[in-house]
C-alpha atoms as a PDB file:
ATOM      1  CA  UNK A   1     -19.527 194.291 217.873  1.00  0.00           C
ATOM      2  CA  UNK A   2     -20.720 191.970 220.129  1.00  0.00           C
ATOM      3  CA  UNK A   3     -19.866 190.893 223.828  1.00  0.00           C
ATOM      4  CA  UNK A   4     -18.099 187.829 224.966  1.00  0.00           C
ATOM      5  CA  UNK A   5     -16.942 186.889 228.182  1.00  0.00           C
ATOM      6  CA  UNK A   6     -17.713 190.663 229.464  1.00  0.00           C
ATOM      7  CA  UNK A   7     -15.485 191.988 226.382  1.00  0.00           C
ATOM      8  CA  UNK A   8     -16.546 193.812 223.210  1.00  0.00           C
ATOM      9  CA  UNK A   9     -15.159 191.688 220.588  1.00  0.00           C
ATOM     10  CA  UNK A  10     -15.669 191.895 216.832  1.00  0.00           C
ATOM     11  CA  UNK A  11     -18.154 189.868 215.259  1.00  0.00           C
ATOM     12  CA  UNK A  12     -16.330 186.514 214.004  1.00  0.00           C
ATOM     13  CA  UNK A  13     -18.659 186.195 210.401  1.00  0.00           C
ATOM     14  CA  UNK A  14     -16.930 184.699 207.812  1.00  0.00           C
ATOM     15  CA  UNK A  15     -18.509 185.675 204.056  1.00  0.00           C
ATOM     16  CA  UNK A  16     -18.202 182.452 201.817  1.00  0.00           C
ATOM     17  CA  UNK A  17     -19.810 182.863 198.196  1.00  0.00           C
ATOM     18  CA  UNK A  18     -20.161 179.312 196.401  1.00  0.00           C
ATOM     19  CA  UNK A  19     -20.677 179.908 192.528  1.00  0.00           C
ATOM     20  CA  UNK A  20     -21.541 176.880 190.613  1.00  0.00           C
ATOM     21  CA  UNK A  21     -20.890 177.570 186.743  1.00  0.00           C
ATOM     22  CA  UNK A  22     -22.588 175.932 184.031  1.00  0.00           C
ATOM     23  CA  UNK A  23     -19.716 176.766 182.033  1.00  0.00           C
ATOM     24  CA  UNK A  24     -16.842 174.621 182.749  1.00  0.00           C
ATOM     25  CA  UNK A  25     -13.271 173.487 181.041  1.00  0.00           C
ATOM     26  CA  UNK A  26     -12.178 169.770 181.577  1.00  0.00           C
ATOM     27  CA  UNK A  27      -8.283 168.950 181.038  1.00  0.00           C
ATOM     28  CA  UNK A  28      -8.443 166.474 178.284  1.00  0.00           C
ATOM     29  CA  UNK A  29      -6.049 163.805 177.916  1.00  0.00           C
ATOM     30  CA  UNK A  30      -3.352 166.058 176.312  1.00  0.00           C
ATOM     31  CA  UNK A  31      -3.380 168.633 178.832  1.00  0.00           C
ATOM     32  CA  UNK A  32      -5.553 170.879 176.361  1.00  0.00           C
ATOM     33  CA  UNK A  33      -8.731 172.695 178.028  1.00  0.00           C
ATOM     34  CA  UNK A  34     -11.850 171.657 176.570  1.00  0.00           C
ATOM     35  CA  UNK A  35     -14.730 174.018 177.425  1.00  0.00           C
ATOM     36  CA  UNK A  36     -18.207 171.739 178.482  1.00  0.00           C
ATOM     37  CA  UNK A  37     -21.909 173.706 179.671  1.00  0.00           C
ATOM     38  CA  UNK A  38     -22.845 171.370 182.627  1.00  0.00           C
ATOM     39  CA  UNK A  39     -26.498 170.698 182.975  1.00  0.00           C
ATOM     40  CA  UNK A  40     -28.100 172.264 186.109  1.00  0.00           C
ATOM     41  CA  UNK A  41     -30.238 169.535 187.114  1.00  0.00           C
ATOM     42  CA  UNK A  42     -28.594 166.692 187.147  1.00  0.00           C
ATOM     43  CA  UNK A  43     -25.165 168.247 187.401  1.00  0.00           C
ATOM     44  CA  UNK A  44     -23.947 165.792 183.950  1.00  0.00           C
ATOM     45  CA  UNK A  45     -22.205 167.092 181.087  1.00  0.00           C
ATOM     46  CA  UNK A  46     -24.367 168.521 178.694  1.00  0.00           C
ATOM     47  CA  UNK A  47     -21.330 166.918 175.416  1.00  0.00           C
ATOM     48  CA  UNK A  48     -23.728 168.139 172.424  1.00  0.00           C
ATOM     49  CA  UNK A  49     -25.835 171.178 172.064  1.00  0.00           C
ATOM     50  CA  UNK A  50     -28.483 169.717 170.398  1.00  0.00           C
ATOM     51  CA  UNK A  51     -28.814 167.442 173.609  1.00  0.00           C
ATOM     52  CA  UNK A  52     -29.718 170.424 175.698  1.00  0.00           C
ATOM     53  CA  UNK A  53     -31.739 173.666 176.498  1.00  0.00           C
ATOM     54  CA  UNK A  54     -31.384 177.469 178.049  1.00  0.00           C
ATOM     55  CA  UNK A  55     -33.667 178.294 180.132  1.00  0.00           C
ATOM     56  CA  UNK A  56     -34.604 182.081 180.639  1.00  0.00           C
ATOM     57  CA  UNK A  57     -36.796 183.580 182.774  1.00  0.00           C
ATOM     58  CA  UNK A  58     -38.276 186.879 181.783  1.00  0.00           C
ATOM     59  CA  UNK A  59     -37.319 189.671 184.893  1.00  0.00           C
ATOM     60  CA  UNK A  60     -40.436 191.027 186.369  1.00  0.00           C
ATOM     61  CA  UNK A  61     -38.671 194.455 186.645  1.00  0.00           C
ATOM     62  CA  UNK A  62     -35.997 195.988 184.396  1.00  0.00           C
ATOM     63  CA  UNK A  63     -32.688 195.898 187.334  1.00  0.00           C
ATOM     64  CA  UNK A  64     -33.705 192.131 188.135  1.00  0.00           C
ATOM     65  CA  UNK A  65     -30.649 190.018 186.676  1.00  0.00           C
ATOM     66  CA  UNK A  66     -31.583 186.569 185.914  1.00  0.00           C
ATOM     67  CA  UNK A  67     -28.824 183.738 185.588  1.00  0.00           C
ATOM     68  CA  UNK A  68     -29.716 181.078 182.719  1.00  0.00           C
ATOM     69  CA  UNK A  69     -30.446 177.272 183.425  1.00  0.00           C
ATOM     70  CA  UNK A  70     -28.570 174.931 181.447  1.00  0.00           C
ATOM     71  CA  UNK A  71     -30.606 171.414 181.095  1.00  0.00           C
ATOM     72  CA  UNK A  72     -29.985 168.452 179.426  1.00  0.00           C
ATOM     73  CA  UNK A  73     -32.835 167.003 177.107  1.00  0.00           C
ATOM     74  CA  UNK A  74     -33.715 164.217 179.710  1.00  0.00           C
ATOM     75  CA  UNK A  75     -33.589 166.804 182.676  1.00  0.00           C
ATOM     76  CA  UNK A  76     -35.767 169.440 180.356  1.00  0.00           C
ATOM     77  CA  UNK A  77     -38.128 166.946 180.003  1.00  0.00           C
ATOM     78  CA  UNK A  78     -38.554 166.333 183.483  1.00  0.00           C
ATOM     79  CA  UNK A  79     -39.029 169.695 184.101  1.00  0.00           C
ATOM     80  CA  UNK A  80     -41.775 169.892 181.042  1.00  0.00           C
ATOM     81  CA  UNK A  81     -43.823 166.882 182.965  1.00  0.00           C
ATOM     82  CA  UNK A  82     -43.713 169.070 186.449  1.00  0.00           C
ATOM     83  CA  UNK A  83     -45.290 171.983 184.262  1.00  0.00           C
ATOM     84  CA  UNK A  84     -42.169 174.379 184.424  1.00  0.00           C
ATOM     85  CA  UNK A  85     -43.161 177.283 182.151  1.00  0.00           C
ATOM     86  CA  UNK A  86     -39.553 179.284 181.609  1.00  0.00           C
ATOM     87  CA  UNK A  87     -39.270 180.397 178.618  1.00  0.00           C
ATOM     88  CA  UNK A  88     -36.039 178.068 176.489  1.00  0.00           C
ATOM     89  CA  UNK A  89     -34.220 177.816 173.806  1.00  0.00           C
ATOM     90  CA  UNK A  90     -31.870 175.412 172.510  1.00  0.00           C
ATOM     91  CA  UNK A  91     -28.238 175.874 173.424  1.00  0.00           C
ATOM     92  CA  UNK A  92     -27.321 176.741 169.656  1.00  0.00           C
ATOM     93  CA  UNK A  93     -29.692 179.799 169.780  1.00  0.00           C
ATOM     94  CA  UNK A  94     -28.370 180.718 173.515  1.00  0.00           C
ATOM     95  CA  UNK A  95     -25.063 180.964 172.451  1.00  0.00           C
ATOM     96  CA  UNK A  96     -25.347 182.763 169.588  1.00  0.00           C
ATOM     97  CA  UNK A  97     -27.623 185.342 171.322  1.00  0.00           C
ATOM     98  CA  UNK A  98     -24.830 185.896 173.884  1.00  0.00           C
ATOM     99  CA  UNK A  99     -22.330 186.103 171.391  1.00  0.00           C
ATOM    100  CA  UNK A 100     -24.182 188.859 169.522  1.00  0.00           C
ATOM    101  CA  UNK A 101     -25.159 190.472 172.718  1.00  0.00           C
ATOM    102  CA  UNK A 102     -21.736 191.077 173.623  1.00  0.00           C
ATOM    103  CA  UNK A 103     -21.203 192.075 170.427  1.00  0.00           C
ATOM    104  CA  UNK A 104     -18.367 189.034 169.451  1.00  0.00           C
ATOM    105  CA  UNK A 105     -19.847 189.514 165.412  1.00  0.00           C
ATOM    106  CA  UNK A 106     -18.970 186.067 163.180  1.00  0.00           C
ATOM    107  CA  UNK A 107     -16.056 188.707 161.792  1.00  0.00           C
ATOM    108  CA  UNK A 108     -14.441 188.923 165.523  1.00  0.00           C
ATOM    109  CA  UNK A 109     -14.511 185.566 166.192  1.00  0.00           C
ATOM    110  CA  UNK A 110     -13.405 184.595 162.654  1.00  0.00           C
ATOM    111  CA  UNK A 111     -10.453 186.787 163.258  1.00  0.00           C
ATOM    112  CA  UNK A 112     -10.040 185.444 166.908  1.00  0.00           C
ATOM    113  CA  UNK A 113     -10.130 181.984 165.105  1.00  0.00           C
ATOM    114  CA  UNK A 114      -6.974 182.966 162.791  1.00  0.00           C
ATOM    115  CA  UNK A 115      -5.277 184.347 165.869  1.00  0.00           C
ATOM    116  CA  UNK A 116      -5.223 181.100 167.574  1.00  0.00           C
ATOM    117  CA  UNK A 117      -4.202 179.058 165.415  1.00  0.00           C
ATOM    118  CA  UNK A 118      -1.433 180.825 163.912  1.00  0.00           C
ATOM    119  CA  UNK A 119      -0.636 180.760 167.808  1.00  0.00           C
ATOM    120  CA  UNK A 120      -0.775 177.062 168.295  1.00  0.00           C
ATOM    121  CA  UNK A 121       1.275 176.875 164.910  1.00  0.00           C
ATOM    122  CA  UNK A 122       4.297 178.243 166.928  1.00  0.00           C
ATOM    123  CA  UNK A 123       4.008 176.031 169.795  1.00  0.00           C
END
């Protein structure tokens, strides 16, 4: 509480959390989600994962959670010639890490696969 005018009066705070994904989906043409990893330094579309890096930073104590950086190559090497030392891999290797991590096996998604398209075959 907090006093205005010679009234208590609630504090006026207003919580606003931005989130900026790397992960996005762009509407193509057709109306048909396309999902894109945008690059964290220059804010571009990373369009091919061999044009692009994750970078991780190893947590200094076990509870720390760390979000990965997404960088294209130009904006990698940028960050090379400043002397950034995070640990990276390429976005191939990323994903499939995560994938595995969260336990989506190539059998899952292979099934998943079959799902949707004998989903979009009905539409």
């Amino acid at each position: 509480m907090c006093i205005e005018g010679g009234e208590e009066v609630a504090e006026r705070t207003t919580w606003r959390t931005v989130m900026l994904m790397a992960l996005t989906f762009q509407v193509d043409d057709k109306g048909q989600l396309d999902p894109k990893i945008r690059c964290d330094g220059c804010g571009g579309i990373i369009e091919n994962y061999a044009d692009g890096v994750a970078l991780v930073d190893t947590p200094s104590k076990l509870e720390t959670i760390r979000d990965p950086v997404f960088l294209c190559s130009g904006c990698q090497e940028i960050a090379q010639r400043k002397g950034d030392s995070r640990r990276s891999m390429p976005l191939d290797h990323f994903m499939l890490y995560l994938l595995n991590n969260i336990q989506l096996t190539p059998r899952v998604l292979e099934e998943a696969g079959r799902r949707l398209t004998n989903d979009t075959v009905g539409l």
